[in-house]
PDB file of N, CA and C in Angstrom:
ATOM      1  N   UNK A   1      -5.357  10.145   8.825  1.00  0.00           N
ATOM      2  CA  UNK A   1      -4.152  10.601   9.513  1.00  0.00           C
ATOM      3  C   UNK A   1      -3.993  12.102   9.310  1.00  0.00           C
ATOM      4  N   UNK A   2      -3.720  12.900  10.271  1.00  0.00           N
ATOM      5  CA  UNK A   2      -3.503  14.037  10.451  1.00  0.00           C
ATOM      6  C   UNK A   2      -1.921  14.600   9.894  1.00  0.00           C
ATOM      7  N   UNK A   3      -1.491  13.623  10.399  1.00  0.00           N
ATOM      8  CA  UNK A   3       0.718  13.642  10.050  1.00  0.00           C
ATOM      9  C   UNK A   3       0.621  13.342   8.321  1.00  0.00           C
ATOM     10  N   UNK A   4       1.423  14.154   7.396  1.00  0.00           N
ATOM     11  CA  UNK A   4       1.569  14.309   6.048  1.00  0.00           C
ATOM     12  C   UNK A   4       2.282  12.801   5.969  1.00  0.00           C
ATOM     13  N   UNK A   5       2.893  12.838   6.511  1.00  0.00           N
ATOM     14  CA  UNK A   5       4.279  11.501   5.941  1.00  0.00           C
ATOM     15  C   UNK A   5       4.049  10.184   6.574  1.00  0.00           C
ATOM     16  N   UNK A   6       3.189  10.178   8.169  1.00  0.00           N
ATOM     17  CA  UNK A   6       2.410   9.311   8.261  1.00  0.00           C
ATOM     18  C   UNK A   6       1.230   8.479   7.517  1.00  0.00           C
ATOM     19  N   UNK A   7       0.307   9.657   6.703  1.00  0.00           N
ATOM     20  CA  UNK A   7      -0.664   9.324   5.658  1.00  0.00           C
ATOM     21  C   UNK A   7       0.399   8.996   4.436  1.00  0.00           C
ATOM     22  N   UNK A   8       1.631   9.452   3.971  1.00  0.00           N
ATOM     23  CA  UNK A   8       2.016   9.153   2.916  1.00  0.00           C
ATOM     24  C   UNK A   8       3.086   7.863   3.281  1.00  0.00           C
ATOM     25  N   UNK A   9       3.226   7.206   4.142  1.00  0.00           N
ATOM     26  CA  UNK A   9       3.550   5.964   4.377  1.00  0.00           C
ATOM     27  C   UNK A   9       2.654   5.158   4.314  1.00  0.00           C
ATOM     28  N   UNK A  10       1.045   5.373   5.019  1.00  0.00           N
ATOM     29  CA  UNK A  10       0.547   4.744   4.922  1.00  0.00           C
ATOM     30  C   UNK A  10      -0.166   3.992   3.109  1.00  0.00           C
ATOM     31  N   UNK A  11       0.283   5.019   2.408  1.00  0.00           N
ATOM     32  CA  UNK A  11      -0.399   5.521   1.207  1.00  0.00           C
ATOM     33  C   UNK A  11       0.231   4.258   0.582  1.00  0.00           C
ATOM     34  N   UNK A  12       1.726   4.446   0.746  1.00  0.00           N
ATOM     35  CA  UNK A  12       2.898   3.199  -0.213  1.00  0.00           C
ATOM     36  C   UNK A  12       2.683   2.135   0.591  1.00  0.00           C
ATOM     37  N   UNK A  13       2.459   2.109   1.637  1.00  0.00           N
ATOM     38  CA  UNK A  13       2.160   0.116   1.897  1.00  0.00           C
ATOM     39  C   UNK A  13       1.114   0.053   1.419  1.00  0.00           C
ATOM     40  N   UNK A  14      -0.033   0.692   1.240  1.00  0.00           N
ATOM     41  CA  UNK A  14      -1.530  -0.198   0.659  1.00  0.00           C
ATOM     42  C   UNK A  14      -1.202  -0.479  -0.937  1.00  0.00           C
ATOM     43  N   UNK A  15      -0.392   0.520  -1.187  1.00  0.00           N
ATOM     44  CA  UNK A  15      -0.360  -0.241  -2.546  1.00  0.00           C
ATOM     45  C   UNK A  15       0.871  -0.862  -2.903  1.00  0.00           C
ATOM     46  N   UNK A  16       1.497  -1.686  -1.939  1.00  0.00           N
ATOM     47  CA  UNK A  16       2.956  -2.020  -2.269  1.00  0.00           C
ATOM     48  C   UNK A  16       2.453  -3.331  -1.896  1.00  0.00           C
ATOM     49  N   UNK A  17       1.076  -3.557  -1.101  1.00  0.00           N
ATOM     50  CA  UNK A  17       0.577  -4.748  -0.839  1.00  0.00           C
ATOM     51  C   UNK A  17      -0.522  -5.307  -2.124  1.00  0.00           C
ATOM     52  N   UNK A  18      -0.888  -4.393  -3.393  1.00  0.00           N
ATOM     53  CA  UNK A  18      -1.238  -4.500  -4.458  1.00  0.00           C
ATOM     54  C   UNK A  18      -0.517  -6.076  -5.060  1.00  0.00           C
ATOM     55  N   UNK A  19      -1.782  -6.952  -5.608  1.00  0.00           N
ATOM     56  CA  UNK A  19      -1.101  -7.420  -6.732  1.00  0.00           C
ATOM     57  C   UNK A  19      -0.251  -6.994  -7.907  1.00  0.00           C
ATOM     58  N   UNK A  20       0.344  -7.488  -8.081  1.00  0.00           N
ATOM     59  CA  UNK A  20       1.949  -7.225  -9.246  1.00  0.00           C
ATOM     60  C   UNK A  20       1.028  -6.126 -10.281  1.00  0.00           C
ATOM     61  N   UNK A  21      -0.047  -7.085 -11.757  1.00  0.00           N
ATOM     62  CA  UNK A  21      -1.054  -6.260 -12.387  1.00  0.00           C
ATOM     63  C   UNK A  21      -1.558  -5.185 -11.852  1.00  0.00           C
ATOM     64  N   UNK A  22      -2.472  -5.217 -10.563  1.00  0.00           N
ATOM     65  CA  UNK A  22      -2.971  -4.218 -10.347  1.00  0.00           C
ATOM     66  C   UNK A  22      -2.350  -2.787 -10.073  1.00  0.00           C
ATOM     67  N   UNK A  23      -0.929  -3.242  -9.227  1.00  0.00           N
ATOM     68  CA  UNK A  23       0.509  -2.465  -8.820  1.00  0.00           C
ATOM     69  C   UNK A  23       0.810  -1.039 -10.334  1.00  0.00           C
ATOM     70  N   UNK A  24       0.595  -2.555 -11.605  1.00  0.00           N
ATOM     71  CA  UNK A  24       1.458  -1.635 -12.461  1.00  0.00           C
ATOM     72  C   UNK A  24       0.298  -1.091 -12.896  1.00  0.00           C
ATOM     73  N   UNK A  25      -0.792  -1.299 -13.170  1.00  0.00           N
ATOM     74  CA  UNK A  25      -2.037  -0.993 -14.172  1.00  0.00           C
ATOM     75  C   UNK A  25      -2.416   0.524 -13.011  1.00  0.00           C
ATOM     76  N   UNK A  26      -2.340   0.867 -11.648  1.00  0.00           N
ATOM     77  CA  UNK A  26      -2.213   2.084 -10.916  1.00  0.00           C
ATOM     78  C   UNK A  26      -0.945   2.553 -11.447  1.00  0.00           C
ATOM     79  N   UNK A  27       0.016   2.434 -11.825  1.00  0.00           N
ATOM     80  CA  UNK A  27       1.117   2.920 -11.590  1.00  0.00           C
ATOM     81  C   UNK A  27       1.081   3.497 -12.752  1.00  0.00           C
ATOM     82  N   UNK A  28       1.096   3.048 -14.001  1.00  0.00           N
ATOM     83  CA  UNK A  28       0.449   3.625 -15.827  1.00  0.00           C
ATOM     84  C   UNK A  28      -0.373   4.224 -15.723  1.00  0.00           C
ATOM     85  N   UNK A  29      -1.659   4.335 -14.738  1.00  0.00           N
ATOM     86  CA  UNK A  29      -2.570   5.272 -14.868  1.00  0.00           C
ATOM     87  C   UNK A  29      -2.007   6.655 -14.034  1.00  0.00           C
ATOM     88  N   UNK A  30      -1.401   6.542 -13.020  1.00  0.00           N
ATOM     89  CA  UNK A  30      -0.950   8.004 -12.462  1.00  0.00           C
ATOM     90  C   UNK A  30       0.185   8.761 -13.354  1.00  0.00           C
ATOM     91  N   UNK A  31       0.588   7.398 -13.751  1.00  0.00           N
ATOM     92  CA  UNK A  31       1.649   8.283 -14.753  1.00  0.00           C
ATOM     93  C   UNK A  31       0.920   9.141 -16.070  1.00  0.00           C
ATOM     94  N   UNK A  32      -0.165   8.629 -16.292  1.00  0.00           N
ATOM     95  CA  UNK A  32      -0.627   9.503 -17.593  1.00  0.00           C
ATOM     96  C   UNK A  32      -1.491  10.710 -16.926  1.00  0.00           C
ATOM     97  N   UNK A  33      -2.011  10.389 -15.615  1.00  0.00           N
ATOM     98  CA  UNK A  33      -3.006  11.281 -15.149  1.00  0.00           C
ATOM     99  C   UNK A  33      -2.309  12.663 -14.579  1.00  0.00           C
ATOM    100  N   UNK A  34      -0.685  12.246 -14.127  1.00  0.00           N
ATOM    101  CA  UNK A  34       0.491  12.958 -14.206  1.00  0.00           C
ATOM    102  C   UNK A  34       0.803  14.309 -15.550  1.00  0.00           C
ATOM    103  N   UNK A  35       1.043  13.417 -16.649  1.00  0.00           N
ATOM    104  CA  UNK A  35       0.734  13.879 -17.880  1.00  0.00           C
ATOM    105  C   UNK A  35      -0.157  14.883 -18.088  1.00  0.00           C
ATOM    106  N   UNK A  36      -1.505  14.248 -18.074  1.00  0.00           N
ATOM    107  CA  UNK A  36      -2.710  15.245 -17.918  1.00  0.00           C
ATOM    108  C   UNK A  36      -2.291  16.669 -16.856  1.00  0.00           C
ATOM    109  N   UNK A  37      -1.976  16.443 -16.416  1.00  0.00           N
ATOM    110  CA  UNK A  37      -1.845  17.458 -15.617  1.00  0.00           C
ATOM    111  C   UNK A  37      -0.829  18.457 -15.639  1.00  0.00           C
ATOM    112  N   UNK A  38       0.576  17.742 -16.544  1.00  0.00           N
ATOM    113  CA  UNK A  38       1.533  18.669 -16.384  1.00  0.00           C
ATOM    114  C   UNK A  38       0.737  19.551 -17.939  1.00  0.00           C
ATOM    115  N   UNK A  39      -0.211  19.405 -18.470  1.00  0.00           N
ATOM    116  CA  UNK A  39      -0.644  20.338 -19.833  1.00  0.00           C
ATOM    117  C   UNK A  39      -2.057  21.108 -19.138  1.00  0.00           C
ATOM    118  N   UNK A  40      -1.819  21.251 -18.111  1.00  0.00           N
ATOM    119  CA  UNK A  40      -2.998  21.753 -17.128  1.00  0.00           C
ATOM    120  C   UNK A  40      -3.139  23.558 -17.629  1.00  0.00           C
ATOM    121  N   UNK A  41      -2.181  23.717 -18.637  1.00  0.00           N
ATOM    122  CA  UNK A  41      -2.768  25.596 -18.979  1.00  0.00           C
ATOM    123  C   UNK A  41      -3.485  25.126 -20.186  1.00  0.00           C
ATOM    124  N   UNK A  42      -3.507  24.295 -20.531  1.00  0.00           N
ATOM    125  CA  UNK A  42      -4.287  24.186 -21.703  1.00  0.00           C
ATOM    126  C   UNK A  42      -5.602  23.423 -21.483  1.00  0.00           C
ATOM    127  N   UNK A  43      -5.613  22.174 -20.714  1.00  0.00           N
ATOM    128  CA  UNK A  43      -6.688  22.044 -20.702  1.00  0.00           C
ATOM    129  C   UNK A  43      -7.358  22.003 -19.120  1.00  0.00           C
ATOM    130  N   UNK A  44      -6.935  22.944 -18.653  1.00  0.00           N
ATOM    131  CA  UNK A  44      -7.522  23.319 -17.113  1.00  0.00           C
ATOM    132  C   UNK A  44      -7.893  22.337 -16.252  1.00  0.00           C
ATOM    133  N   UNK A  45      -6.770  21.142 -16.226  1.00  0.00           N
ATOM    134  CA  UNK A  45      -7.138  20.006 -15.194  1.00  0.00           C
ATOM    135  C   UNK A  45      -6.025  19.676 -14.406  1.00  0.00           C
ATOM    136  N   UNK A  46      -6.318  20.155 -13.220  1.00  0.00           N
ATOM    137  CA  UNK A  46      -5.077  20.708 -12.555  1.00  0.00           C
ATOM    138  C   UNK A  46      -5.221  19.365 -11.291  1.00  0.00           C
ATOM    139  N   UNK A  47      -4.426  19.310 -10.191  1.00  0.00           N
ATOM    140  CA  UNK A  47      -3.858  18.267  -9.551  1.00  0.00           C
ATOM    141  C   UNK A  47      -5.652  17.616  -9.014  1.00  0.00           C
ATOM    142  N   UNK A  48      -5.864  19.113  -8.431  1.00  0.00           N
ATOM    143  CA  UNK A  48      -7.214  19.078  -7.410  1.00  0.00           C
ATOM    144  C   UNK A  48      -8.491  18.375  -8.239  1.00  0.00           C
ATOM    145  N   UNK A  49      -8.258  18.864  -9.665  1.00  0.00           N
ATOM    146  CA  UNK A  49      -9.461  18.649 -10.307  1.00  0.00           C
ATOM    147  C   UNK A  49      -9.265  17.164 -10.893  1.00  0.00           C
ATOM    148  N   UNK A  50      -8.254  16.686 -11.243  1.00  0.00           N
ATOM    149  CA  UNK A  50      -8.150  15.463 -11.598  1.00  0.00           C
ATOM    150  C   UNK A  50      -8.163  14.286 -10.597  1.00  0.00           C
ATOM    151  N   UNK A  51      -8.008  15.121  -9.100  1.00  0.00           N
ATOM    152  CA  UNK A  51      -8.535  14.019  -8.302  1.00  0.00           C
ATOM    153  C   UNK A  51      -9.620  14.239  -7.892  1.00  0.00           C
ATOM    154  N   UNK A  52     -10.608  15.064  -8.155  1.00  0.00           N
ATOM    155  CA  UNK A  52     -12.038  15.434  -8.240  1.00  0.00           C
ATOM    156  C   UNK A  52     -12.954  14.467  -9.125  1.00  0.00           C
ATOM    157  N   UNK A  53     -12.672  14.436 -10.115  1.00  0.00           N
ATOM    158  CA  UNK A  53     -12.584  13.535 -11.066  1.00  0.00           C
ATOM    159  C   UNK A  53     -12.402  11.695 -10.983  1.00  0.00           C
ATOM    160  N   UNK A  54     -11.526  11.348 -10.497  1.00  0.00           N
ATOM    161  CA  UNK A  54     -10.921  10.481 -10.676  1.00  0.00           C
ATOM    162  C   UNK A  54     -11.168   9.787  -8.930  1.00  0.00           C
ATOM    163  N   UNK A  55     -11.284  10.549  -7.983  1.00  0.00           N
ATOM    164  CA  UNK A  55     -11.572  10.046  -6.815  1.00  0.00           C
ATOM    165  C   UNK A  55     -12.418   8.836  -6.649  1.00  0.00           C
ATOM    166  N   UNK A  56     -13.499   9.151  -6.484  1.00  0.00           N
ATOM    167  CA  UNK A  56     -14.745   8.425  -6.643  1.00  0.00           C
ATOM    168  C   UNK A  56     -14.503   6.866  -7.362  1.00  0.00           C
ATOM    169  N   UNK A  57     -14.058   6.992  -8.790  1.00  0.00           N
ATOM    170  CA  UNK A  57     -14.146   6.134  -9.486  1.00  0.00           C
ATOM    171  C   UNK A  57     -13.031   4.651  -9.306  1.00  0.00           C
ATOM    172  N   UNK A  58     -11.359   5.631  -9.365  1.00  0.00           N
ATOM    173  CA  UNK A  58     -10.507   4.541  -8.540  1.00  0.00           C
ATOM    174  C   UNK A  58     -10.718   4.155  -7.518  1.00  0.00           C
ATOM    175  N   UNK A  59     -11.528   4.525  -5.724  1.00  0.00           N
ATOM    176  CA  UNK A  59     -11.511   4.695  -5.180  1.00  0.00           C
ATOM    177  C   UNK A  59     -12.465   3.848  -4.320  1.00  0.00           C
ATOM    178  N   UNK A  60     -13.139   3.661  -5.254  1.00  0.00           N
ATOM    179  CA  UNK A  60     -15.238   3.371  -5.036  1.00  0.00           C
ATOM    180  C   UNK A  60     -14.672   1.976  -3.906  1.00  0.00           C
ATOM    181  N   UNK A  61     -15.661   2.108  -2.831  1.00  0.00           N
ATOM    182  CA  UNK A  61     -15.653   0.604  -1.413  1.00  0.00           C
ATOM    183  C   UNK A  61     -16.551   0.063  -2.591  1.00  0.00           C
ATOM    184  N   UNK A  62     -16.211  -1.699  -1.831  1.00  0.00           N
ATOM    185  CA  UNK A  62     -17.045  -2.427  -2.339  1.00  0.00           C
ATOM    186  C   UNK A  62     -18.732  -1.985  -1.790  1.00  0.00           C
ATOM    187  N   UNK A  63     -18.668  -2.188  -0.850  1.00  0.00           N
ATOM    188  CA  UNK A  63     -20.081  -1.399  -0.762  1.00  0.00           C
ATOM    189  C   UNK A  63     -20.481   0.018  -0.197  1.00  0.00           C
ATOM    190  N   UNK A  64     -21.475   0.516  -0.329  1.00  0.00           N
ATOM    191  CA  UNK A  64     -21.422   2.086   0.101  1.00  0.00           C
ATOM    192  C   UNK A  64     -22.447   2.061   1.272  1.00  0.00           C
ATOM    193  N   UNK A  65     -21.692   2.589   2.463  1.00  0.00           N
ATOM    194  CA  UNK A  65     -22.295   2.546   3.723  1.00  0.00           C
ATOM    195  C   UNK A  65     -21.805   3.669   4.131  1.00  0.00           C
ATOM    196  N   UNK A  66     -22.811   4.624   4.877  1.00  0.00           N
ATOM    197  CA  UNK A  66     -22.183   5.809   5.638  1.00  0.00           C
ATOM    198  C   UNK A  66     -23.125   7.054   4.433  1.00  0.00           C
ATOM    199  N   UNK A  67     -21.709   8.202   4.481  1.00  0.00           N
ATOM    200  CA  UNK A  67     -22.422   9.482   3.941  1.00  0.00           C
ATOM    201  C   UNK A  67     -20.922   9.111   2.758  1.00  0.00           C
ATOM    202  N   UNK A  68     -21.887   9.460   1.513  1.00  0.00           N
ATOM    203  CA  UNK A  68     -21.015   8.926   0.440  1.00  0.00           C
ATOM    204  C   UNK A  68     -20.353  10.492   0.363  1.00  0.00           C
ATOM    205  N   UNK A  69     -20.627  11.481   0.317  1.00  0.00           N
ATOM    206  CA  UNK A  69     -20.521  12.753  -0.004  1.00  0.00           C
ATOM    207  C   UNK A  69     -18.810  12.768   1.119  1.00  0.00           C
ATOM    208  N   UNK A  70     -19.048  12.571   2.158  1.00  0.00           N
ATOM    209  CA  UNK A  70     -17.586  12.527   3.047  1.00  0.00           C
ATOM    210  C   UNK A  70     -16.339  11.183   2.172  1.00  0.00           C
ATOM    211  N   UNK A  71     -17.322  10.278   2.086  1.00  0.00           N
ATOM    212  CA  UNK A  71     -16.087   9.326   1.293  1.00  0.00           C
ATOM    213  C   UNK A  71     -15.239   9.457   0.089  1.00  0.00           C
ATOM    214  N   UNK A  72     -16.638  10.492  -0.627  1.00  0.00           N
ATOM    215  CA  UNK A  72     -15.482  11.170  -1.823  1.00  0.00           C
ATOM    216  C   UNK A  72     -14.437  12.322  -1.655  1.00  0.00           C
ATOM    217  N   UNK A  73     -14.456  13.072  -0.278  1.00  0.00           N
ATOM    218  CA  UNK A  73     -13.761  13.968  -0.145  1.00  0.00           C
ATOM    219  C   UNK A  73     -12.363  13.258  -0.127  1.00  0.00           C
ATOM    220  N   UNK A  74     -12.540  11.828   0.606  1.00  0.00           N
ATOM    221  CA  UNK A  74     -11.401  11.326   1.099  1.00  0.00           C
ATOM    222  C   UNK A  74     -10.855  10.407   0.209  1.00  0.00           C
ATOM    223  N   UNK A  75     -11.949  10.048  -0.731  1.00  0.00           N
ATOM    224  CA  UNK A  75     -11.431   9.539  -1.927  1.00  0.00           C
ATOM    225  C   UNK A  75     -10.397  10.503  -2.940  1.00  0.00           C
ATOM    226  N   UNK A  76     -10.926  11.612  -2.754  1.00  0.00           N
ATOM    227  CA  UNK A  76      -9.964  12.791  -4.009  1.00  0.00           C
ATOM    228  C   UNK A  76      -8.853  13.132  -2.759  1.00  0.00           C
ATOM    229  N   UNK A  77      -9.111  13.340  -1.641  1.00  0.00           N
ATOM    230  CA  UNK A  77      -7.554  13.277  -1.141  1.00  0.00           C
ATOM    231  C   UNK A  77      -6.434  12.258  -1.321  1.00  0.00           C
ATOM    232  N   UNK A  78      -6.806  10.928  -1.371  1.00  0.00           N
ATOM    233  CA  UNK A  78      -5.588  10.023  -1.919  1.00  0.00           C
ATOM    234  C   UNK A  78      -5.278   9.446  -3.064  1.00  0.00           C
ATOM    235  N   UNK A  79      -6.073  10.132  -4.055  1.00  0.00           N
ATOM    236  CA  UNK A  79      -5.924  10.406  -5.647  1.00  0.00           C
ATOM    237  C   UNK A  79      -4.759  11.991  -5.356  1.00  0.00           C
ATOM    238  N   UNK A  80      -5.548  12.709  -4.761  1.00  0.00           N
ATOM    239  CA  UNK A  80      -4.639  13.569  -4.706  1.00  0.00           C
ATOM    240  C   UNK A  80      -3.247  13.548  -4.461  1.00  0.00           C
ATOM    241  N   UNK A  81      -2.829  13.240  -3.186  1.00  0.00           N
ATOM    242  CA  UNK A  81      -1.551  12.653  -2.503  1.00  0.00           C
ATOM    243  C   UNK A  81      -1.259  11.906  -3.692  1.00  0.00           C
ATOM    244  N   UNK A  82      -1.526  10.950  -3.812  1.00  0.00           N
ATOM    245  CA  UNK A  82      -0.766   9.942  -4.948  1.00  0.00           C
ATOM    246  C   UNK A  82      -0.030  10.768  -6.146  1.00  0.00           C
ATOM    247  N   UNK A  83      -1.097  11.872  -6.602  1.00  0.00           N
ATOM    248  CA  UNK A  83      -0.453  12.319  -7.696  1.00  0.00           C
ATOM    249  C   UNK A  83       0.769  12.990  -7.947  1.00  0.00           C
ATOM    250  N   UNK A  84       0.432  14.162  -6.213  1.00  0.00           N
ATOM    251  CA  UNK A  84       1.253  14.830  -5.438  1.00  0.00           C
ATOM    252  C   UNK A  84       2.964  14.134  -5.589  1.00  0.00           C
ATOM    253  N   UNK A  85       2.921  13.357  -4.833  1.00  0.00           N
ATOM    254  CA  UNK A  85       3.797  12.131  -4.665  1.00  0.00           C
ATOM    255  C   UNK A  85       4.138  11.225  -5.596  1.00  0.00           C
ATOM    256  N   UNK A  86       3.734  11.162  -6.660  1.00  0.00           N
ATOM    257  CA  UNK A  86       3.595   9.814  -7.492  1.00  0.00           C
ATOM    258  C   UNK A  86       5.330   9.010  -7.270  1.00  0.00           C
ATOM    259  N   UNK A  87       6.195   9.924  -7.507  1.00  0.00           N
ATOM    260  CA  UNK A  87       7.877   9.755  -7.433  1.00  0.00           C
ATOM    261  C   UNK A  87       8.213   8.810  -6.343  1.00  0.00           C
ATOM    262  N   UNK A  88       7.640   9.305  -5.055  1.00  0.00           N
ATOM    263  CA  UNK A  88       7.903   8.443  -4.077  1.00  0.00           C
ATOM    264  C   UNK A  88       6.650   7.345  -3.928  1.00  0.00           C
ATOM    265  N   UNK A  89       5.545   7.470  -4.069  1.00  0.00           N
ATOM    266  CA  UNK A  89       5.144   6.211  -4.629  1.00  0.00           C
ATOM    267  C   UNK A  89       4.900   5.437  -5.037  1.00  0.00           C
ATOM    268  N   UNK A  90       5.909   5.254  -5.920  1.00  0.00           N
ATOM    269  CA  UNK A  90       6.099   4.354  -6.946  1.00  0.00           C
ATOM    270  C   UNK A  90       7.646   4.272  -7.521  1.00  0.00           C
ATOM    271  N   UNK A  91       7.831   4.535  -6.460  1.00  0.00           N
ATOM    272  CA  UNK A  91      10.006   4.641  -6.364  1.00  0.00           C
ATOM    273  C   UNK A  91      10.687   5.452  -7.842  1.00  0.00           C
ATOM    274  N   UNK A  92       9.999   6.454  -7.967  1.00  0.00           N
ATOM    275  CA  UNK A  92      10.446   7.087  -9.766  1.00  0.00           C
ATOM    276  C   UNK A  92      10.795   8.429  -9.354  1.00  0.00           C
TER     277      UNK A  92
END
């Protein structure tokens, strides 16, 4: 999606359609990855880089078809957004 608030609607139904566990076990991890980030002068891991990081791995399709190199871009964009956002997605 091209529209900010369109992609960030779309962002809170995929995971509002999450099982309950899985719901909260994302929701504890952005909150610490949050964390990580608000100490970002100290240890230089800032919004971009922690969804650089972290893309790929939360993110991974069950199987990998296509050009993986484009899927991680789009993987660290909604690590990104999420983090961006975490408040409104996850009603806090």
């Amino acid at each position: 999606c091209s529209d900010y608030k369109q992609r960030m609607n779309s962002v809170k139904d995929l995971i509002k359609k999450l099982p309950k566990p899985n719901h909260d076990t994302m929701q504890v991890l952005f909150k610490h990855l949050r964390r990580v980030i608000e100490h970002g002068e100290v240890n230089r891991m800032t919004t971009q880089s922690v969804a650089i990081v972290f893309g790929p791995t939360l993110l991974r399709p069950e199987t990998e078809t296509g050009n993986i190199a484009v899927h991680m871009v789009y993987q660290n964009q909604i690590v990104e957004l999420i983090l961006l956002e975490y408040e409104s997605v996850f009603g806090r």
